[in-house]
Structures are given as structure tokens and as C-alpha cells.
C-alpha atoms as a PDB file:
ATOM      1  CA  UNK A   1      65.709 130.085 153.946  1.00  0.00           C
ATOM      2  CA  UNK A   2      62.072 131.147 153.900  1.00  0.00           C
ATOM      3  CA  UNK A   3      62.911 134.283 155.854  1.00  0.00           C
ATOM      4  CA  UNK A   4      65.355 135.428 153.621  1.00  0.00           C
ATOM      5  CA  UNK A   5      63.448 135.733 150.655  1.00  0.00           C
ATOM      6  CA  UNK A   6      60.416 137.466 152.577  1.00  0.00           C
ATOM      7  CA  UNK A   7      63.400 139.903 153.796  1.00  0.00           C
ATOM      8  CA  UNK A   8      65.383 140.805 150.215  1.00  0.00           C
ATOM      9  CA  UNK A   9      64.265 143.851 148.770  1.00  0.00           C
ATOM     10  CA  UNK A  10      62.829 143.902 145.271  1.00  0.00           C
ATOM     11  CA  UNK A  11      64.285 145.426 142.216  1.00  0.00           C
ATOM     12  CA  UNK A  12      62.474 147.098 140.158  1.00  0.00           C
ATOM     13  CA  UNK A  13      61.806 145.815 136.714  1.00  0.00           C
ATOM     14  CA  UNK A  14      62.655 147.788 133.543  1.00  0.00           C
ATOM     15  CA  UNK A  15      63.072 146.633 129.648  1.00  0.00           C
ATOM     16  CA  UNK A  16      66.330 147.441 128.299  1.00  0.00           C
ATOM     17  CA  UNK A  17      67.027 147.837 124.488  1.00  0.00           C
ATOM     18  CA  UNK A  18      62.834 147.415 123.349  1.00  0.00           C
ATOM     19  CA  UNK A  19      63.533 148.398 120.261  1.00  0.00           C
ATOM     20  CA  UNK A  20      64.769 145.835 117.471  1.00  0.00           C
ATOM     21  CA  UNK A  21      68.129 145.305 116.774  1.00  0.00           C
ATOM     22  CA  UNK A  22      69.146 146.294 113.314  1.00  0.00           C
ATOM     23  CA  UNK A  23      72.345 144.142 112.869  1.00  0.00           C
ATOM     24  CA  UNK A  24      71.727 140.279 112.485  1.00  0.00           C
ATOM     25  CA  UNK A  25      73.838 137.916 114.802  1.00  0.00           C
ATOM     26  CA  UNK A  26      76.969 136.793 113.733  1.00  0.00           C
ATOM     27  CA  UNK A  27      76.365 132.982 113.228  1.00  0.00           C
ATOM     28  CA  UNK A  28      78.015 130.751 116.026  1.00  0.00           C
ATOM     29  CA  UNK A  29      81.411 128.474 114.422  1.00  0.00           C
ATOM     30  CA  UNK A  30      80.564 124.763 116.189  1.00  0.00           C
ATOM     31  CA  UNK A  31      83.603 122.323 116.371  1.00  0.00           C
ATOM     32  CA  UNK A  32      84.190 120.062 113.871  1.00  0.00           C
ATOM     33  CA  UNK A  33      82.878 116.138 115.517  1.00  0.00           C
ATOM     34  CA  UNK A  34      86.305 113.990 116.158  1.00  0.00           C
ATOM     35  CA  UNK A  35      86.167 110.607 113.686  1.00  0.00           C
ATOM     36  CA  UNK A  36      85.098 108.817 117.284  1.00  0.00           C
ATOM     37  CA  UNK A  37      81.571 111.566 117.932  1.00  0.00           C
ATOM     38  CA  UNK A  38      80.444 110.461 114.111  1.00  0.00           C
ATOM     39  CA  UNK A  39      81.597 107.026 114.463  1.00  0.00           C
ATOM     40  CA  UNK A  40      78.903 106.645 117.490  1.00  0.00           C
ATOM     41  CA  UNK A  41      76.526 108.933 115.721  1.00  0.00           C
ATOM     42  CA  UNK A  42      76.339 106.767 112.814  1.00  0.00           C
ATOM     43  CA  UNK A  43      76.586 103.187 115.293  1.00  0.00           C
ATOM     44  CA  UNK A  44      73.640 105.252 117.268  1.00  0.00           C
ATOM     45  CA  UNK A  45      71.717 105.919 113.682  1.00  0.00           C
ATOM     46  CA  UNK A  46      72.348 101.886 113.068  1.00  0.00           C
ATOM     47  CA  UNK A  47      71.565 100.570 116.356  1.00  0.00           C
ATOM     48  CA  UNK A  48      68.056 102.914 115.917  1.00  0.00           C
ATOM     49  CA  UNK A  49      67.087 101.430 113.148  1.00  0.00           C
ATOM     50  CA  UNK A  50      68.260  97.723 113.360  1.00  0.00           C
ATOM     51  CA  UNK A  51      65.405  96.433 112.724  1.00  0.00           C
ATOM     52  CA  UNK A  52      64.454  98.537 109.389  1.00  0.00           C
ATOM     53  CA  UNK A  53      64.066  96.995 106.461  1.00  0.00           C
ATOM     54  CA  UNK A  54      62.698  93.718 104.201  1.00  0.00           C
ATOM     55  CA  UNK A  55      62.410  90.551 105.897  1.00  0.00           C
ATOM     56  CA  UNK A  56      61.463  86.869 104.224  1.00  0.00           C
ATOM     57  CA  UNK A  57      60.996  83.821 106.612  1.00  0.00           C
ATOM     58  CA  UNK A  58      61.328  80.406 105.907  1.00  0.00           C
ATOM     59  CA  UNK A  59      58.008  79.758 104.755  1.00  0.00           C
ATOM     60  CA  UNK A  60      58.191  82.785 102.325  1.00  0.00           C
ATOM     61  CA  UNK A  61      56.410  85.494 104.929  1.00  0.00           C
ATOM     62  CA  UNK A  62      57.805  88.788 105.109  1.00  0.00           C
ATOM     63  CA  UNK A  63      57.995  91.640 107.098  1.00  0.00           C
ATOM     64  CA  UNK A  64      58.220  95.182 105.927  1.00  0.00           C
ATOM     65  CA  UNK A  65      59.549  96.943 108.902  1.00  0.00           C
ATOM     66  CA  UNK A  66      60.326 101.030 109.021  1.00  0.00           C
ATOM     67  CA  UNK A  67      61.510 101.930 112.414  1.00  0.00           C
ATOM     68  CA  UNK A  68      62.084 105.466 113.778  1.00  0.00           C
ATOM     69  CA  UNK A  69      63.209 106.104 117.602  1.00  0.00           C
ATOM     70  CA  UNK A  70      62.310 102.906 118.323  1.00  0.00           C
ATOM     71  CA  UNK A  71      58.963 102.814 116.781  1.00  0.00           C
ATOM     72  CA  UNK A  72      57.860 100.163 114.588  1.00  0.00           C
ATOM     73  CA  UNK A  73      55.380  99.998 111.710  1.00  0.00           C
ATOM     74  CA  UNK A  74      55.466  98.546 108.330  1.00  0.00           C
ATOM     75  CA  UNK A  75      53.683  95.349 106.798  1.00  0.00           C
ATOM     76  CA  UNK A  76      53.495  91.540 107.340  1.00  0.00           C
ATOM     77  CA  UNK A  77      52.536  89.247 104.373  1.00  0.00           C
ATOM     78  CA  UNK A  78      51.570  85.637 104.718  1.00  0.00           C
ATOM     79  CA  UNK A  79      52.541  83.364 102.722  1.00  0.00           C
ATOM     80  CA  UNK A  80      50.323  80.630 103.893  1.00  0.00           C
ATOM     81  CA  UNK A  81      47.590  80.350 106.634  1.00  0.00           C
ATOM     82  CA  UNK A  82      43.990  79.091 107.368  1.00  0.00           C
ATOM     83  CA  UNK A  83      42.087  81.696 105.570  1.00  0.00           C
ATOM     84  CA  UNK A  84      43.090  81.696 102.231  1.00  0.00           C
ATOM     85  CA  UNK A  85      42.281  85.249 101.302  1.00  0.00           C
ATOM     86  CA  UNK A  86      45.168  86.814 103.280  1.00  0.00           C
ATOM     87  CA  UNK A  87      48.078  85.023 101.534  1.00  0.00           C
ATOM     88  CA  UNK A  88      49.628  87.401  99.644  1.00  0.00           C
ATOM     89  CA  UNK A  89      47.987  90.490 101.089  1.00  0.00           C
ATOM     90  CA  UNK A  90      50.008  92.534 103.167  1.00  0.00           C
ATOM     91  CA  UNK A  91      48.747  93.923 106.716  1.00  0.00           C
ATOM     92  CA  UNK A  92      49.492  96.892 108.755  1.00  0.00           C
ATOM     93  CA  UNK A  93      51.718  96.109 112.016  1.00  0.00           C
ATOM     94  CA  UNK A  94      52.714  98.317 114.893  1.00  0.00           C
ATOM     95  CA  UNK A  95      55.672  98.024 117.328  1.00  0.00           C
ATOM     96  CA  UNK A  96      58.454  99.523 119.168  1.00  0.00           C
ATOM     97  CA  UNK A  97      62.156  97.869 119.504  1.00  0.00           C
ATOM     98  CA  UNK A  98      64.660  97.895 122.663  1.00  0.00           C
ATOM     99  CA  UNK A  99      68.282  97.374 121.388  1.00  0.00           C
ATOM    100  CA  UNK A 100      67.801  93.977 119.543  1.00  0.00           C
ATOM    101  CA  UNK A 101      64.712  93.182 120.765  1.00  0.00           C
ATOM    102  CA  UNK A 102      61.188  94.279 119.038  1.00  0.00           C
ATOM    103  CA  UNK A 103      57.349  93.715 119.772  1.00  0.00           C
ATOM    104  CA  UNK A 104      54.774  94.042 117.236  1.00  0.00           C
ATOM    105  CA  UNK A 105      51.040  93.325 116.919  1.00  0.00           C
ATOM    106  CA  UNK A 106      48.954  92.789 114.014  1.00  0.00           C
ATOM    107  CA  UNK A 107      45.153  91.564 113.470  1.00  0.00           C
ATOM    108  CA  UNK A 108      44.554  89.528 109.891  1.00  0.00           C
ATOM    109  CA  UNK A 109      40.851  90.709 110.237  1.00  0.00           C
ATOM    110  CA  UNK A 110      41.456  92.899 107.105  1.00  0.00           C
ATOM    111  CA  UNK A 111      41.532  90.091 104.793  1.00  0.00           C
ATOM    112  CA  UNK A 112      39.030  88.480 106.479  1.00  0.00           C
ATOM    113  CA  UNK A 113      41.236  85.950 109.259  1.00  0.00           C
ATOM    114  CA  UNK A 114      39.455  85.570 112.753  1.00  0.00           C
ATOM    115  CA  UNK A 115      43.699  85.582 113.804  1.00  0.00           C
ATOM    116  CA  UNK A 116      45.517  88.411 115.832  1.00  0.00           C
ATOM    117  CA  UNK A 117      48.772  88.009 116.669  1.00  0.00           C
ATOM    118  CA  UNK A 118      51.735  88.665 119.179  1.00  0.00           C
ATOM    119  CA  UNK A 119      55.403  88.616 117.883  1.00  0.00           C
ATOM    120  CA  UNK A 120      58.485  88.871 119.523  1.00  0.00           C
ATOM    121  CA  UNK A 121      61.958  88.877 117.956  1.00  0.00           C
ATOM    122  CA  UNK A 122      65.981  88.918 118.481  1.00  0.00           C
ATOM    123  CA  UNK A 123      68.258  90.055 115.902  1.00  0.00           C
ATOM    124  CA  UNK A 124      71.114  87.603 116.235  1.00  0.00           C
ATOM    125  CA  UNK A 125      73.403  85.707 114.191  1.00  0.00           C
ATOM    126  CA  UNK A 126      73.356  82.353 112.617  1.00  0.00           C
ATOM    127  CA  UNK A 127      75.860  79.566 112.597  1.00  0.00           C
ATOM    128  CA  UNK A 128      77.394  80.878 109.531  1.00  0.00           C
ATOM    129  CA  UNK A 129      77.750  84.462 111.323  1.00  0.00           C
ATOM    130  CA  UNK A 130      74.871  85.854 109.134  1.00  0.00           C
ATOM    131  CA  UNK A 131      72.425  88.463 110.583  1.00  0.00           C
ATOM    132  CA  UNK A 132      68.954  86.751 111.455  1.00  0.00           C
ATOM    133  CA  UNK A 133      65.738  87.521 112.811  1.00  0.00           C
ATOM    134  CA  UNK A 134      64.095  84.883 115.303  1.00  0.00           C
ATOM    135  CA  UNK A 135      60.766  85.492 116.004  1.00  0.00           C
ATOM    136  CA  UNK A 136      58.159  83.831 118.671  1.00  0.00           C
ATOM    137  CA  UNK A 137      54.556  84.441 117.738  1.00  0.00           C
ATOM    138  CA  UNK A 138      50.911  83.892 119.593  1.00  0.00           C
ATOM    139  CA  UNK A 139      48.636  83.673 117.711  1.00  0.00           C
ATOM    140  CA  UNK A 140      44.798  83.985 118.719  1.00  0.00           C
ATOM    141  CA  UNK A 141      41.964  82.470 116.793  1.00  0.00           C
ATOM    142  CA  UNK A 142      38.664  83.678 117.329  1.00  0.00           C
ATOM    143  CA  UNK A 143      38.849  85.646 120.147  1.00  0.00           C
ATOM    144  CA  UNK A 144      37.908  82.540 121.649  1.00  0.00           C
ATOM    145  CA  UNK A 145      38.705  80.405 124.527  1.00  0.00           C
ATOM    146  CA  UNK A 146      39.437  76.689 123.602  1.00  0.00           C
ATOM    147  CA  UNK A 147      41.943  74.053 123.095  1.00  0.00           C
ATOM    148  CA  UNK A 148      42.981  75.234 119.817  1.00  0.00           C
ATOM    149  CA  UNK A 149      42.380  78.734 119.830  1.00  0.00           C
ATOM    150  CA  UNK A 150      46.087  79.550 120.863  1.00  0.00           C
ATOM    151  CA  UNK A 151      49.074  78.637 118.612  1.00  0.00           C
ATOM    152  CA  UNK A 152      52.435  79.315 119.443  1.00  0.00           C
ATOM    153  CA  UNK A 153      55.204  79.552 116.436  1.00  0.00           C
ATOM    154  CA  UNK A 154      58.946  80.392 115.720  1.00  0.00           C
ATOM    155  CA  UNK A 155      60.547  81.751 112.587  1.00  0.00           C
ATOM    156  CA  UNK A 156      63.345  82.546 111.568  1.00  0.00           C
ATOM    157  CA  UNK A 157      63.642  86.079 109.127  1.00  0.00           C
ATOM    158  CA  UNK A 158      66.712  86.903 107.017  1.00  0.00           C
ATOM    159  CA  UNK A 159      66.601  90.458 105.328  1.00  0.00           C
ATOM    160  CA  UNK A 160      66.647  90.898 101.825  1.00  0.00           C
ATOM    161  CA  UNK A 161      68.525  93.106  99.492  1.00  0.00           C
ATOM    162  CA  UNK A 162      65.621  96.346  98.345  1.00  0.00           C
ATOM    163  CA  UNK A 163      66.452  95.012  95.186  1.00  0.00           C
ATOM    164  CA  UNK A 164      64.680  91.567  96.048  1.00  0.00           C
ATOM    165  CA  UNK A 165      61.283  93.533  97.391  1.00  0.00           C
ATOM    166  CA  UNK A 166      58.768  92.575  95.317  1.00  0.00           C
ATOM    167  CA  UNK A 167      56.878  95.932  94.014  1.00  0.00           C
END
């Protein structure tokens, strides 16, 4: 193969048509999508952003979650906790999401908590076929190493109507 290209002659190069065209491009018709192409564009814009939206846990916690191409961010709002002076005060959170599956971290240092944390979560349904969040967090006190420095928690998030957001 090598030898073949050493052999070939070369063409010379020359610019055809340098000066600019004067007519504009007659735009390009595209096919209308069948129902079944925006059927699985709109199941591909859901399944993107599954996780988008308000969240309230059991407890009264939420979760603010915007998600775009699998990127999380949003806010996380105790409800109760150790330090006092993050109840109510929502923190910044970062994330990304597989499918029905998310990850996002979050330090309460802001409002003054020594706790980061670690959650996990599955979108999945509930005995009554209702859509749920169920969460696993870690949760690290101190940045310390002792025997309760570590707590481990489950929750379960249902999302709320906008309408129910508190502003």
C-alpha cells in the first residue's frame, strides 16, 4: 500500500468559483418524523429528564432537582438535622443520572453543618403503582474517623405538583 501512494502522481491544486455566489441556497425540505420518531423523541426527552423536578420525603426534606443530559443540580432542604441552622435553608447539590438511577453530593457546611453527604436513588414505583424516589444516603460528620461519624439513611421522595413548591 505504502508504495502506491509514493508512486501516484499529484494533481495540481486550483480554486474553482473564488468569487461569492450571488444567489442564496434553496433551503433543504426534511421529511416530516412518522408518529413512532416523535413518540421516542419525546420518551427520549422524558427518560432525560426523569429525575427533574420537586421532591418532598417523608420527613418533609426536599429536593429541587433540574437535570439536563444527565446532569444533575438543583437544591436539598432539610427539614430536620443536628445543626439547627440548616433546617429550612436550601443547599446547592450536584449529580449526574443513568436511566433511573442518580448520584448526587452535597456538603451542609454553608449553613454551618460539619455533614457532607452521598446519595443514591431509584425511581420506582410504590405498592399503589405511584412514581417514587428511594434514596440511600452516607452521611459524614466531621470529616472524622469514629464510631459515629458515619450514618447511613433511606428515604423515600414523592414529587410534588409546581403548584405545591413553596416560593
Amino acid at each position: 500500500m505504502c508504495g502506491l501512494l509514493t508512486t501516484a502522481a499529484a494533481a495540481p491544486l486550483s480554486i474553482v468559483n473564488a468569487t461569492p455566489a450571488t444567489q442564496e441556497p434553496a433551503p433543504v425540505q426534511l421529511p416530516e418524523p412518522s408518529p413512532e420518531q416523535t413518540k421516542e423523541a419525546s420518551d427520549s426527552v422524558k427518560q432525560q429528564e426523569l429525575f427533574h423536578g420537586y421532591w418532598v420525603n417523608q420527613r418533609g426534606s426536599t429536593l429541587d432537582i433540574k437535570e439536563h443530559e444527565g446532569l444533575l443540580s438543583g437544591y436539598f432542604t432539610t427539614a430536620e438535622g443536628k445543626t439547627r441552622s440548616c433546617i429550612g435553608v436550601p443547599v446547592a447539590i450536584t449529580g449526574s443520572s443513568n436511566k433511573n438511577a442518580m448520584a448526587i453530593s452535597f456538603s451542609m457546611g454553608s449553613c454551618g453543618s460539619p455533614a457532607t453527604l452521598a446519595v443514591t436513588g431509584l425511581i420506582m414505583k410504590d405498592k399503589n403503582g405511584n412514581e417514587q424516589l428511594r434514596t440511600q444516603a452516607l452521611i459524614q460528620f466531621n470529616g472524622t474517623e469514629s464510631w459515629d461519624s458515619q450514618v447511613l439513611t433511606t428515604d423515600f421522595y414523592t414529587r410534588q405538583e409546581p403548584a405545591k413548591k413553596p416560593q
